[in-house]
Protein backbone atom coordinates (compact mmCIF):
# COMPACT_ATOMS: atom_id res chain seq x y z
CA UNK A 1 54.24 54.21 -59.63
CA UNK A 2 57.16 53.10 -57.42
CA UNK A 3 56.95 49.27 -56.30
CA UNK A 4 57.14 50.15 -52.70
CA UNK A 5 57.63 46.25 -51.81
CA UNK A 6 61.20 46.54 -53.78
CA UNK A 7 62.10 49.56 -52.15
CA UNK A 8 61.20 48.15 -48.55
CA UNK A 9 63.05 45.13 -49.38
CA UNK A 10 65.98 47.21 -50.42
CA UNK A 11 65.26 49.42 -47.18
CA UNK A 12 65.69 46.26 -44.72
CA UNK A 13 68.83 45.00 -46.59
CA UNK A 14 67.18 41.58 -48.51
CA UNK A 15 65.12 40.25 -45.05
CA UNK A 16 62.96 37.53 -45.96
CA UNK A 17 58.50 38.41 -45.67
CA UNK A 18 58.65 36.66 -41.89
CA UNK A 19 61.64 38.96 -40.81
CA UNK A 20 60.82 41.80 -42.17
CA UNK A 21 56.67 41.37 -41.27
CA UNK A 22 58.07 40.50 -37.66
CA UNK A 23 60.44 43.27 -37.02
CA UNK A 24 57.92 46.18 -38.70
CA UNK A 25 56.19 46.99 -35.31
CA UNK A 26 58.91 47.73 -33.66
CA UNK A 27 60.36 49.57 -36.72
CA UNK A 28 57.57 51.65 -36.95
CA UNK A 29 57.76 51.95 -32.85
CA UNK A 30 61.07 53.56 -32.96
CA UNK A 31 60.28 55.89 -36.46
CA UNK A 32 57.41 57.29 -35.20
CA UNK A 33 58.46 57.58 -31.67
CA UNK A 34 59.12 60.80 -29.72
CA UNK A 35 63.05 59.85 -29.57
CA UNK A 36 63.82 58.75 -33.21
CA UNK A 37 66.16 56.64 -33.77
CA UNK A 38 69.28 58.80 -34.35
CA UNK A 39 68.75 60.52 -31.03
CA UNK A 40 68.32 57.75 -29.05
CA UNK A 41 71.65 56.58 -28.49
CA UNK A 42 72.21 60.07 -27.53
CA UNK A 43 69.18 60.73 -25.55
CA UNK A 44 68.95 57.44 -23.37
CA UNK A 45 70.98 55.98 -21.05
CA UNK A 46 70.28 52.58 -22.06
CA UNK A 47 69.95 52.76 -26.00
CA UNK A 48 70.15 48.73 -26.42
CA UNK A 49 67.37 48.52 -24.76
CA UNK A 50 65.36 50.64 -27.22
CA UNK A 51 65.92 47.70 -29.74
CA UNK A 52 65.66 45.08 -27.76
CA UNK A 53 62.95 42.52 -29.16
CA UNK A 54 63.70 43.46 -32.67
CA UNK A 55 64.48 39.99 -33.39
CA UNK A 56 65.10 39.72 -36.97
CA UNK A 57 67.08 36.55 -37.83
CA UNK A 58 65.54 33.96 -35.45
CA UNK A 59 62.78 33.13 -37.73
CA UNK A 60 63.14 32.12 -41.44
CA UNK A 61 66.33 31.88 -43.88
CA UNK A 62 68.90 34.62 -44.24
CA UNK A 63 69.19 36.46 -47.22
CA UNK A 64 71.87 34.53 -49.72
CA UNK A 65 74.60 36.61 -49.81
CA UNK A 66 74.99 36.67 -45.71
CA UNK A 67 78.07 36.06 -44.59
CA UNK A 68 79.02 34.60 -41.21
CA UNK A 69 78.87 37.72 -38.93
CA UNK A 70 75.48 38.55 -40.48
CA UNK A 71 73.31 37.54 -37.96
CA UNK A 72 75.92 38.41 -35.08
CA UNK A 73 75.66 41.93 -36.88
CA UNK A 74 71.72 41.93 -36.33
CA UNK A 75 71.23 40.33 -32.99
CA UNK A 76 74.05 42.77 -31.28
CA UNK A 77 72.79 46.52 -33.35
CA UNK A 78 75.79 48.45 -31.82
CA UNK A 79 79.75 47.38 -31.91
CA UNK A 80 82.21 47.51 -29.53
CA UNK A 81 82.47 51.66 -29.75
CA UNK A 82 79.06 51.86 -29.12
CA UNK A 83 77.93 52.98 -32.94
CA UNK A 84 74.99 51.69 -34.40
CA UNK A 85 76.45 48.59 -37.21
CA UNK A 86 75.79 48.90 -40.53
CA UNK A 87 72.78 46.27 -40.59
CA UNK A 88 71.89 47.06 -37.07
CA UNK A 89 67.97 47.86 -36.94
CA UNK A 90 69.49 51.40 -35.66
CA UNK A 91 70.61 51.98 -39.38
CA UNK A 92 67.51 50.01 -40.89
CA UNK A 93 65.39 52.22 -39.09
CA UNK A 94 67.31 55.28 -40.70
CA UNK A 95 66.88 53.74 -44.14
CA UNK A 96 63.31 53.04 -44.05
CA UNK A 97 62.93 56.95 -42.55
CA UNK A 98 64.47 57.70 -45.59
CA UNK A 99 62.97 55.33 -48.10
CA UNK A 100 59.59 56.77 -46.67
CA UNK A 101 60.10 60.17 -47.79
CA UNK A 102 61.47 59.22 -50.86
CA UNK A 103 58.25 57.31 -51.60
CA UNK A 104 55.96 59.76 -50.36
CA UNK A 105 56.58 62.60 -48.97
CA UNK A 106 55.75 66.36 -50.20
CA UNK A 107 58.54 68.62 -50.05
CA UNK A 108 57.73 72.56 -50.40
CA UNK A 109 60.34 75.40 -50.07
CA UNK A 110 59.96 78.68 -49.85
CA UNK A 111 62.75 80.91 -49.75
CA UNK A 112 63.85 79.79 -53.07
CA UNK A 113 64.68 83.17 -55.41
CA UNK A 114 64.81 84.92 -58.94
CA UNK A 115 65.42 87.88 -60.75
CA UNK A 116 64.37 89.37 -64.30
CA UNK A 117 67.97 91.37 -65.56
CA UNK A 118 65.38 93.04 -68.23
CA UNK A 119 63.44 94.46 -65.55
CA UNK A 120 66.56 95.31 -62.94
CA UNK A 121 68.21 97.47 -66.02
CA UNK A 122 65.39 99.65 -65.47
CA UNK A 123 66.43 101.03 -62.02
CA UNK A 124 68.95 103.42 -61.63
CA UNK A 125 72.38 102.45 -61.31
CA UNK A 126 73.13 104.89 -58.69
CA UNK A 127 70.11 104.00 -56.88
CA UNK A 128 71.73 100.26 -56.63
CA UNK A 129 74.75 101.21 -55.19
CA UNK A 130 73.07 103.65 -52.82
CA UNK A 131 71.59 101.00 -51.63
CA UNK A 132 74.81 98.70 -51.04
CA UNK A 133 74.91 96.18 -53.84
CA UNK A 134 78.06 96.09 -54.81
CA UNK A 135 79.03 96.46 -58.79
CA UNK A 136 79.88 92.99 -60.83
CA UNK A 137 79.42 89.38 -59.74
CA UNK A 138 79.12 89.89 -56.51
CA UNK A 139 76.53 87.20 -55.31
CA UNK A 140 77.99 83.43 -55.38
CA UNK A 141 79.86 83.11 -58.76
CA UNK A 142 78.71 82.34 -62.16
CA UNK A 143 76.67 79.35 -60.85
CA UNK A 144 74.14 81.77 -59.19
CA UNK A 145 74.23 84.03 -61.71
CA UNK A 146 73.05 81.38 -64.49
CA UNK A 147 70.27 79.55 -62.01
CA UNK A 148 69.07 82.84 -60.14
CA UNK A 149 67.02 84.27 -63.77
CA UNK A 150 66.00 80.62 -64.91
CA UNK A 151 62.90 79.85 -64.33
CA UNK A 152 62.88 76.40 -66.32
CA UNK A 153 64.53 73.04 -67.25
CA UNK A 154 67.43 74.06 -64.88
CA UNK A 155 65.42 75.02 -61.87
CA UNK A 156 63.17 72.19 -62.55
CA UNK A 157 65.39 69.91 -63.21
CA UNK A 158 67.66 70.48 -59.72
CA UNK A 159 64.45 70.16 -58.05
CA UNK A 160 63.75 66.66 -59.60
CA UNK A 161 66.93 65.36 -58.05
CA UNK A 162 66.27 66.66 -54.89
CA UNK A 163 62.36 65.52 -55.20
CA UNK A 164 61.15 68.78 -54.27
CA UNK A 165 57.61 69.33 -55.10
CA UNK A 166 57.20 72.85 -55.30
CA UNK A 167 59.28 75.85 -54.82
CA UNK A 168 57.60 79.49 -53.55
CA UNK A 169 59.54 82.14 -55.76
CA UNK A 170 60.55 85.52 -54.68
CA UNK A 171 62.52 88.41 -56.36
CA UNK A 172 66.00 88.63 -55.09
CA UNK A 173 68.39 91.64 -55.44
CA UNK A 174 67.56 95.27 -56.41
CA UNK A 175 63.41 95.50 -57.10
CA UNK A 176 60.84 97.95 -56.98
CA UNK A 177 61.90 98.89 -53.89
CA UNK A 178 64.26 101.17 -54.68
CA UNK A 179 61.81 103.23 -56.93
CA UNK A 180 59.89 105.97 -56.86
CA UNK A 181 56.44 106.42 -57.47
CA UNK A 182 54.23 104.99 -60.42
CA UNK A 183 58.06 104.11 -62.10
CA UNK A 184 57.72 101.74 -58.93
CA UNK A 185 54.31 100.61 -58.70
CA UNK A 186 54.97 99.91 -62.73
CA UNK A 187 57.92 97.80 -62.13
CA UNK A 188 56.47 95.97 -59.06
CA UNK A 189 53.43 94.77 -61.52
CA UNK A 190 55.78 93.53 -63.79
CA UNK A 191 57.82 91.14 -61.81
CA UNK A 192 54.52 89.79 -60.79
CA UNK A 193 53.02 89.15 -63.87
CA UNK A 194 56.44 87.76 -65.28
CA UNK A 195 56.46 85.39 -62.18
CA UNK A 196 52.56 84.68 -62.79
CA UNK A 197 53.23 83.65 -66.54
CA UNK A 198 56.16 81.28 -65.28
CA UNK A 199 53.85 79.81 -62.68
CA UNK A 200 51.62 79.05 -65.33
CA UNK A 201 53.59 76.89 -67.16
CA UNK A 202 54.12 74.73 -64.36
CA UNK A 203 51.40 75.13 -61.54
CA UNK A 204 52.60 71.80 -60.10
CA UNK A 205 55.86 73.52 -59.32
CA UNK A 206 55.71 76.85 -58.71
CA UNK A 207 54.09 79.20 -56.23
CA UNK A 208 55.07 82.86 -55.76
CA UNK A 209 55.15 85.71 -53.30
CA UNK A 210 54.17 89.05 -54.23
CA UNK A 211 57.16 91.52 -55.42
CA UNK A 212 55.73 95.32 -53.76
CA UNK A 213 56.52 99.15 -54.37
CA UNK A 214 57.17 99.72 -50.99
CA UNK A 215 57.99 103.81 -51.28
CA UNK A 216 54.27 103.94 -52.39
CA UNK A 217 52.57 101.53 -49.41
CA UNK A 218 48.98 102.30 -50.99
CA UNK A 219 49.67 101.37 -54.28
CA UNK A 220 51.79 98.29 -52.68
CA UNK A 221 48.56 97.72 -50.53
CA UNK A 222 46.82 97.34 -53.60
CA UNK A 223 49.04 95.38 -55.68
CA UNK A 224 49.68 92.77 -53.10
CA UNK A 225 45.91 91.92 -52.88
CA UNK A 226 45.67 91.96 -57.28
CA UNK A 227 48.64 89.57 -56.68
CA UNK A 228 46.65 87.23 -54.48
CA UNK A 229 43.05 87.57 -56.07
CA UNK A 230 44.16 87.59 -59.48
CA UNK A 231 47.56 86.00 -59.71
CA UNK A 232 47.12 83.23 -56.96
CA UNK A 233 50.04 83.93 -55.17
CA UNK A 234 50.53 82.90 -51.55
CA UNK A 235 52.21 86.01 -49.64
CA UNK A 236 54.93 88.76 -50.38
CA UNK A 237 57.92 88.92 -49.23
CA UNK A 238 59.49 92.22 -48.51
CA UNK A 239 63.56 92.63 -48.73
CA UNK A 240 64.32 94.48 -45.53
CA UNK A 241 64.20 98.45 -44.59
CA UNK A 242 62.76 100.70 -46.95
CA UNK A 243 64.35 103.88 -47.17
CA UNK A 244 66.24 103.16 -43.93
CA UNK A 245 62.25 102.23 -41.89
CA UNK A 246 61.31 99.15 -40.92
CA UNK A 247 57.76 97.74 -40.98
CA UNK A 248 56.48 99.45 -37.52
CA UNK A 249 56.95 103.11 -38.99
CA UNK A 250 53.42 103.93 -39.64
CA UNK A 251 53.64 104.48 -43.67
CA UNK A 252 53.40 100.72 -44.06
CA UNK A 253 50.27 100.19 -42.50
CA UNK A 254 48.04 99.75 -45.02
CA UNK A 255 50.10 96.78 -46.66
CA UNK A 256 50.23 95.29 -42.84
CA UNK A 257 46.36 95.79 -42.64
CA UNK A 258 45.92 94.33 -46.27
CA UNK A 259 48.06 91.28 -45.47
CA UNK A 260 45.65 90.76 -42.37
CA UNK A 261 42.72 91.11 -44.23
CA UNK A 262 44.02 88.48 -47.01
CA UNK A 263 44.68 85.98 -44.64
CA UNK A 264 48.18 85.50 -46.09
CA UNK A 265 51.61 86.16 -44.88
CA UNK A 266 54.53 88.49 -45.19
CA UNK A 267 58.01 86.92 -45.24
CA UNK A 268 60.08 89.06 -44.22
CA UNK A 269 63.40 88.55 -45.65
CA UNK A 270 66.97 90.35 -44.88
CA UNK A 271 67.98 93.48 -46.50
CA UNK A 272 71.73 94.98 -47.01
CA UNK A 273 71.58 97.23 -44.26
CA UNK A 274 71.34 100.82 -44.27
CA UNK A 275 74.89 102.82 -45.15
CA UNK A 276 74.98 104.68 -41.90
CA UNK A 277 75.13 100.95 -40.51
CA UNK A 278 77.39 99.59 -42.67
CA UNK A 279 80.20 102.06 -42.17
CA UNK A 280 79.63 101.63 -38.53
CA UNK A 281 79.71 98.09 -38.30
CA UNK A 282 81.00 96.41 -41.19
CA UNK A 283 83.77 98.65 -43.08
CA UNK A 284 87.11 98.61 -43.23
CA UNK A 285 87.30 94.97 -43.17
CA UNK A 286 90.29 92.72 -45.67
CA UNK A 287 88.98 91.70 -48.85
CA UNK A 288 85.02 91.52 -48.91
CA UNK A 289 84.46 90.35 -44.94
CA UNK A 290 82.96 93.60 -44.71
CA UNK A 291 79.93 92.99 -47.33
CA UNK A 292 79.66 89.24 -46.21
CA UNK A 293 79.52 90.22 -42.26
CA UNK A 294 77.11 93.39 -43.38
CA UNK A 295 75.09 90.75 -44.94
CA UNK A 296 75.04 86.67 -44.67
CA UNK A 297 78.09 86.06 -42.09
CA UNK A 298 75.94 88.36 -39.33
CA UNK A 299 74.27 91.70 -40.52
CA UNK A 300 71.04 89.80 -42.22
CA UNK A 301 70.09 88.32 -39.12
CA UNK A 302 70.83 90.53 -36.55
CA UNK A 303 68.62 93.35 -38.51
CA UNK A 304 65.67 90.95 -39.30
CA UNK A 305 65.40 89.77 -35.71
CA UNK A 306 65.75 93.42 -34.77
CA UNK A 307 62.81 94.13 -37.13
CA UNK A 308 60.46 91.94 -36.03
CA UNK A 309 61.63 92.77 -32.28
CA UNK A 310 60.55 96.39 -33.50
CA UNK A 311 57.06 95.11 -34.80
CA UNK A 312 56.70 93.45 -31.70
CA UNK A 313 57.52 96.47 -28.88
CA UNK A 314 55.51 99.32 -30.91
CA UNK A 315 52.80 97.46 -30.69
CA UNK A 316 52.23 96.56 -34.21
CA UNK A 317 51.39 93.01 -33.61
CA UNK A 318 48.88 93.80 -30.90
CA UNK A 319 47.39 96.09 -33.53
CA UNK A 320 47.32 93.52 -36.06
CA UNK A 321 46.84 90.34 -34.01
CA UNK A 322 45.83 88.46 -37.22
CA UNK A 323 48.93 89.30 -39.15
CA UNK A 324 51.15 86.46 -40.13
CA UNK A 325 54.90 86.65 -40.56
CA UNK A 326 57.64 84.48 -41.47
CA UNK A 327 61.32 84.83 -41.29
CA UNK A 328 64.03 82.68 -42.46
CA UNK A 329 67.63 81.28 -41.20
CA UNK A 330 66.44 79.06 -38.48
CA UNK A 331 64.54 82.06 -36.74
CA UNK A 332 67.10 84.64 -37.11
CA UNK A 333 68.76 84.16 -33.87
CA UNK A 334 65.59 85.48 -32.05
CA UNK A 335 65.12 81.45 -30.85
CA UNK A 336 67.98 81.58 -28.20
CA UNK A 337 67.13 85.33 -27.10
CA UNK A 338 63.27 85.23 -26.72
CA UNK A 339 63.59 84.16 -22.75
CA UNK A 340 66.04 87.09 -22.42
CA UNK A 341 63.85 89.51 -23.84
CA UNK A 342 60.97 88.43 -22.06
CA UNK A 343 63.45 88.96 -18.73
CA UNK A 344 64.44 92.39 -19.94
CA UNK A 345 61.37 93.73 -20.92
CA UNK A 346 59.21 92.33 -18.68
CA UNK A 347 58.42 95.55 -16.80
CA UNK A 348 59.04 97.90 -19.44
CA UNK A 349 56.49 97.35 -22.20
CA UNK A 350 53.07 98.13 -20.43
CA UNK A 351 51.54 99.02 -23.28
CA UNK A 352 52.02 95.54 -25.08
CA UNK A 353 49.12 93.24 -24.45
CA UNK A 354 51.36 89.89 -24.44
CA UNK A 355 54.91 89.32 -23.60
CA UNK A 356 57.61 89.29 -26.03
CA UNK A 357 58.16 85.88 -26.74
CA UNK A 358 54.35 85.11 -26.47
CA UNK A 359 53.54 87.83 -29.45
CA UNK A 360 56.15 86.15 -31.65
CA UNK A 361 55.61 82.36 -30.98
CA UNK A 362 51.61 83.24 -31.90
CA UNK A 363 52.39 85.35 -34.98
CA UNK A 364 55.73 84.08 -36.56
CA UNK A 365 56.92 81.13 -38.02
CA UNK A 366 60.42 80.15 -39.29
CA UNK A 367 62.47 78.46 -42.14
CA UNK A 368 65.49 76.26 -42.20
CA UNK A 369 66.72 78.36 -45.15
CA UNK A 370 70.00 78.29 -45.34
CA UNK A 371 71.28 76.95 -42.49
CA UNK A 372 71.86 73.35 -42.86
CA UNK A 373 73.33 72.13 -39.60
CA UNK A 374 71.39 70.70 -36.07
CA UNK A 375 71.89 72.80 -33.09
CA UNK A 376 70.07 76.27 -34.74
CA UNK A 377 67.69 73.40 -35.99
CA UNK A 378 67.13 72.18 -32.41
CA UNK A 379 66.82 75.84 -31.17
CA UNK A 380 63.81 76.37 -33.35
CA UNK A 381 62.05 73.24 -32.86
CA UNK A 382 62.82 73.65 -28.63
CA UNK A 383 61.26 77.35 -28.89
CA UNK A 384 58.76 77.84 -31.72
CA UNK A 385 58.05 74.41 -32.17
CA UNK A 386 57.33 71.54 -34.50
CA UNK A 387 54.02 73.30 -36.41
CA UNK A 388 55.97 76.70 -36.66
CA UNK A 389 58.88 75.46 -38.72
CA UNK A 390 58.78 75.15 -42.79
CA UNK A 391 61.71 73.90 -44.86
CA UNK A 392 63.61 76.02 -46.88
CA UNK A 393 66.66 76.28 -49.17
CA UNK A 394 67.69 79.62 -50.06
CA UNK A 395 68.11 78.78 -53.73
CA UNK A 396 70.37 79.19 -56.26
CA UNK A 397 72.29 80.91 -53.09
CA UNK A 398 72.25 77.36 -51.41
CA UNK A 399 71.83 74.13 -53.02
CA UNK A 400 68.89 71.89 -53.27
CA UNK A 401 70.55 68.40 -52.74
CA UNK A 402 72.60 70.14 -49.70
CA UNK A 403 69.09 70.95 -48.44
CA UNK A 404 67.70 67.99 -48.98
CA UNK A 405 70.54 65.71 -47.51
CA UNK A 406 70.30 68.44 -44.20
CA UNK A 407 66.14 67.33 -44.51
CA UNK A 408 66.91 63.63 -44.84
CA UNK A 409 69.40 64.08 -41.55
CA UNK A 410 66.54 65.46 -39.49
CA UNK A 411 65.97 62.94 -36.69
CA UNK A 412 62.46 63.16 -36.31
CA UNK A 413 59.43 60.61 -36.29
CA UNK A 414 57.50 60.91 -39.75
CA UNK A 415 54.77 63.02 -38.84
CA UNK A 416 56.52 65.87 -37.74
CA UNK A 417 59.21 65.68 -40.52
CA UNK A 418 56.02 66.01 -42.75
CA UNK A 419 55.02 69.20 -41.20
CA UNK A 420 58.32 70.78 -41.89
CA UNK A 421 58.59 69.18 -45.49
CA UNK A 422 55.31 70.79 -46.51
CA UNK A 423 52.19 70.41 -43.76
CA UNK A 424 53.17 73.80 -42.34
CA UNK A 425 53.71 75.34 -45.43
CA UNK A 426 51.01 73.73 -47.02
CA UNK A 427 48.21 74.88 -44.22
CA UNK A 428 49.80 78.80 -44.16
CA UNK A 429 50.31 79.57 -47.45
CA UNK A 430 46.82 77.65 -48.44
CA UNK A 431 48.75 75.65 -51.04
CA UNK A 432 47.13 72.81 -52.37
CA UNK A 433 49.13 69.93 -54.46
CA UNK A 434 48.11 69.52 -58.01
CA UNK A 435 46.54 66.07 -58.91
């Protein structure tokens, strides 16, 4: 077990007990507070004040290797520029934020992906590229292509340095989906059971999210509740449009109604859009900006937010007021357009029980997945807000310590960085850390 003493000592830079014993309310004032510390030099119009009191070098002996400016540095937290010093208690409250989560906090993610080559020879070739996916290495480089089918001392061992706790799996690239009949069903029930014998091996780490036969939504109705009663997954995730329909058209039902009856959710993740859309809006492009805009440069996120926009005006949700959804990418745009669709459609959807926005805020939530910068961040958090959001990664296609650094940047008080390190996650997809 980690000597926490040693790490707070390290935390608050060598204080003596008296220092650091005096200056810990007002630490944990300012951590915990609803303007942490990082924003409130930003956020107020007096941020010395916000430390003022935190008196740390008036009482006992200063740590032996203090030099002369040490306790000028302390008493006066930001320099002439108006940054928070090194030792100021601005940057010892960052450290202890940080030191905390080291120590104890639970991180889940849940956009994290893999693939079983074995099982992906067995769908037509043809049927690939109908489907857009280009031929060769076409996802990040040899990197990806090594981590996305590893399911072991590589995956687990990336997680360990970025102390996440448990990654949800889901199959990434061509699937089941693009199969026919019981050929489909067949090869849906494989990649489950291959993901159920991985998560097996290492409970602790691993959850999963059912992989479905979506041109066959009974069977797919079926096999997503075997994957949750028998398997113990969490969820599914489905890989955008099926045979050019989103989730509304009325073939899906049953896998919408089995999801509500299971209690667990669908994430529903970006597909390569259909070809009729991708010679309209993405071809003819230099290089391959027309595959990267189709997909993760715009296309992805655009369609997804479309899709659940879709779920939401043909009165799916209404119909299914107990279904759960998630979607990745910081919301998928739909966080800064929710007040304009509510505007727009405000006299146009009588048939919808709840507004726009309302339907979504009470039946989706969102992942950071991704996208590892502050103002989408900030979008989410303003609009679907702090129990709605779930940390994510988007592995091997993003990195776990770039994640995690993006995580550790968060400038939130403790409690609510928990929820999006693993409370959300943690109460939606029932997950429940191993001893």
């Amino acid at each position: 077990m980690t000597d926490f003493a040693s790490y707070w000592d390290e935390a608050i830079f060598g204080l003596n007990d008296h220092q650091r014993c005096s200056g810990l309310p007002t630490l944990c004032r300012i951590v915990s507070c609803e303007r942490p510390p990082s924003a409130v030099r930003a956020c107020s119009p007096n941020p010395r004040a916000a430390y003022a009191g935190l008196d740390v070098t008036s009482q006992g002996t200063l740590p032996p290797n203090a030099d002369a400016g040490y306790a000028d540095r302390y008493s006066q937290p930001w320099s002439a520029t108006g940054a928070p010093r090194k030792h100021s208690p601005v940057k010892i409250c960052q450290r202890v934020t940080t030191v905390m989560m080291e120590l104890s906090m639970r991180i889940v993610t849940l956009e994290e992906h893999f693939t079983i080559p074995s099982l992906v020879r067995r769908i037509s070739p043809d049927a690939i590229a109908r489907r857009g996916f280009p031929v060769g290495n076409w996802r990040r480089g040899a990197a990806v292509e090594q981590r996305l089918p590893e399911i072991g001392a590589l995956r687990l061992g990336e997680m360990g340095q970025a102390a996440i706790a448990t990654q949800v799996l889901s199959v990434s690239g061509p699937g089941a989906d693009l199969v026919d009949g019981l050929e489909g069903v067949a090869l849906a029930r494989d990649f489950n059971d291959a993901l159920a014998t991985a998560i097996s091996e290492h409970p602790d780490r691993f959850a999963g999210f059912a992989h479905l036969p979506m041109r066959s939504p009974d069977a797919a109705a079926d096999e997503f509740e075997r994957t949750i009663r028998d398997l113990g997954f969490c969820g599914a995730l489905i890989n955008g449009m099926t045979e050019d329909l989103f989730l509304d058209d009325s073939r899906f039902d049953p896998i919408l109604s089995r999801a509500e009856q299971l209690g667990v959710p669908i994430y529903v993740h970006p597909g390569i859009p259909p070809e009729s859309v991708r010679k309209a809006y993405y071809d003819n492009l230099p290089h391959s900006a027309s595959f990267r805009l189709a997909i993760a440069g715009w296309g992805w996120h655009s369609e997804t937010a479309i899709h659940i926009l879709r779920l939401v005006l043909s009165g799916v949700l209404d119909r299914h007021p107990r279904l759960k959804l998630i979607i990745g990418h910081m919301g998928e745009g739909l966080a800064a357009m929710l007040a304009r669709c509510d505007q727009i459609f405000a006299n146009e959807v009588p048939h919808l029980k709840r507004s726009v926005a309302q339907t979504i805020l009470d039946q989706v939530w969102v992942t950071t997945s991704g996208m590892f910068t502050l103002p989408p961040f900030f979008a989410a958090l303003a609009v679907f807000g702090i129990d709605r959001i779930m940390f994510s990664i988007d592995y091997p296609f993003s990195s776990n310590q770039q994640g995690r650094d993006f995580l550790d940047s968060l400038p939130l008080a403790p409690v609510d960085l928990a929820k999006v390190a693993h409370v959300n996650a943690d109460q939606l997809l029932k997950l429940t850390p191993q001893p």
